[in-house]
C-alpha atoms as a PDB file:
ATOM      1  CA  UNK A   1       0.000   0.000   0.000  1.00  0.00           C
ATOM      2  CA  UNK A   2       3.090   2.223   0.828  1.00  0.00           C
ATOM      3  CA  UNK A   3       4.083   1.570  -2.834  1.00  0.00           C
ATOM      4  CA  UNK A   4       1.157   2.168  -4.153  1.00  0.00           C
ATOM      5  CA  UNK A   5       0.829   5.707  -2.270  1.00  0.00           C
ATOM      6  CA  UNK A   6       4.405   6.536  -3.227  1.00  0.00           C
ATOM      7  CA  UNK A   7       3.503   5.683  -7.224  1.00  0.00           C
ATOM      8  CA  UNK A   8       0.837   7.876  -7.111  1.00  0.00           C
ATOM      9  CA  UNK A   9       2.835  11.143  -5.452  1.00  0.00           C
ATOM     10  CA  UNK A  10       5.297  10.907  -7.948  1.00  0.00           C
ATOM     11  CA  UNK A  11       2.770  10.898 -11.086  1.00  0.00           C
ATOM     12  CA  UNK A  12       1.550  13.636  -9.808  1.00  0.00           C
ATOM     13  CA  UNK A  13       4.382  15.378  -8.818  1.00  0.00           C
ATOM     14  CA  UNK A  14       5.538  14.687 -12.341  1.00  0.00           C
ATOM     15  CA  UNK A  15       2.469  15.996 -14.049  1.00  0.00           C
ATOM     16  CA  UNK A  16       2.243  19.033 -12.092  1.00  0.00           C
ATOM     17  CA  UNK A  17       6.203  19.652 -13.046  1.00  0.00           C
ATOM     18  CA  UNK A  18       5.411  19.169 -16.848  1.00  0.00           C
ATOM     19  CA  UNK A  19       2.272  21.111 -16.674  1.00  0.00           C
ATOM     20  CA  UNK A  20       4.621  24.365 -14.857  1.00  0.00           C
ATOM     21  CA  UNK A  21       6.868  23.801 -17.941  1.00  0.00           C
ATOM     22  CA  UNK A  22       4.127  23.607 -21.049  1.00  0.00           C
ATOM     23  CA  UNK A  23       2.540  27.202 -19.340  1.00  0.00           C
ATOM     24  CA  UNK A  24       5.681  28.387 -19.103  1.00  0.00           C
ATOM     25  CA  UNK A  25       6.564  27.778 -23.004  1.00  0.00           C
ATOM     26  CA  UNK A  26       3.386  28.913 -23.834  1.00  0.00           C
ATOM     27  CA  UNK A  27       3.532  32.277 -21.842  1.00  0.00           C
ATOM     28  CA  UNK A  28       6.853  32.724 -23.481  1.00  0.00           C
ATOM     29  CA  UNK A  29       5.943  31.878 -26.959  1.00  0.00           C
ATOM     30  CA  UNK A  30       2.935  34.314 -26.766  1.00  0.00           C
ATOM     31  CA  UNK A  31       5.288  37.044 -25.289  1.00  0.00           C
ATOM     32  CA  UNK A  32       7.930  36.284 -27.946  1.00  0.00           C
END
């Protein structure tokens, strides 16, 4: 279960670290 909890931080931890990164191209592509 401790697995199972751990999995699940890190997807989202992932996700939330690609999602900061795709706003922050688009911001800059609009800007640029």
């Amino acid at each position: 279960m401790l697995m199972l909890t751990l999995n699940v931080i890190y997807v989202l931890v992932a996700i939330a670290i690609i999602a900061m990164v795709l706003m922050q191209r688009g911001t800059g592509a609009a800007a640029g």
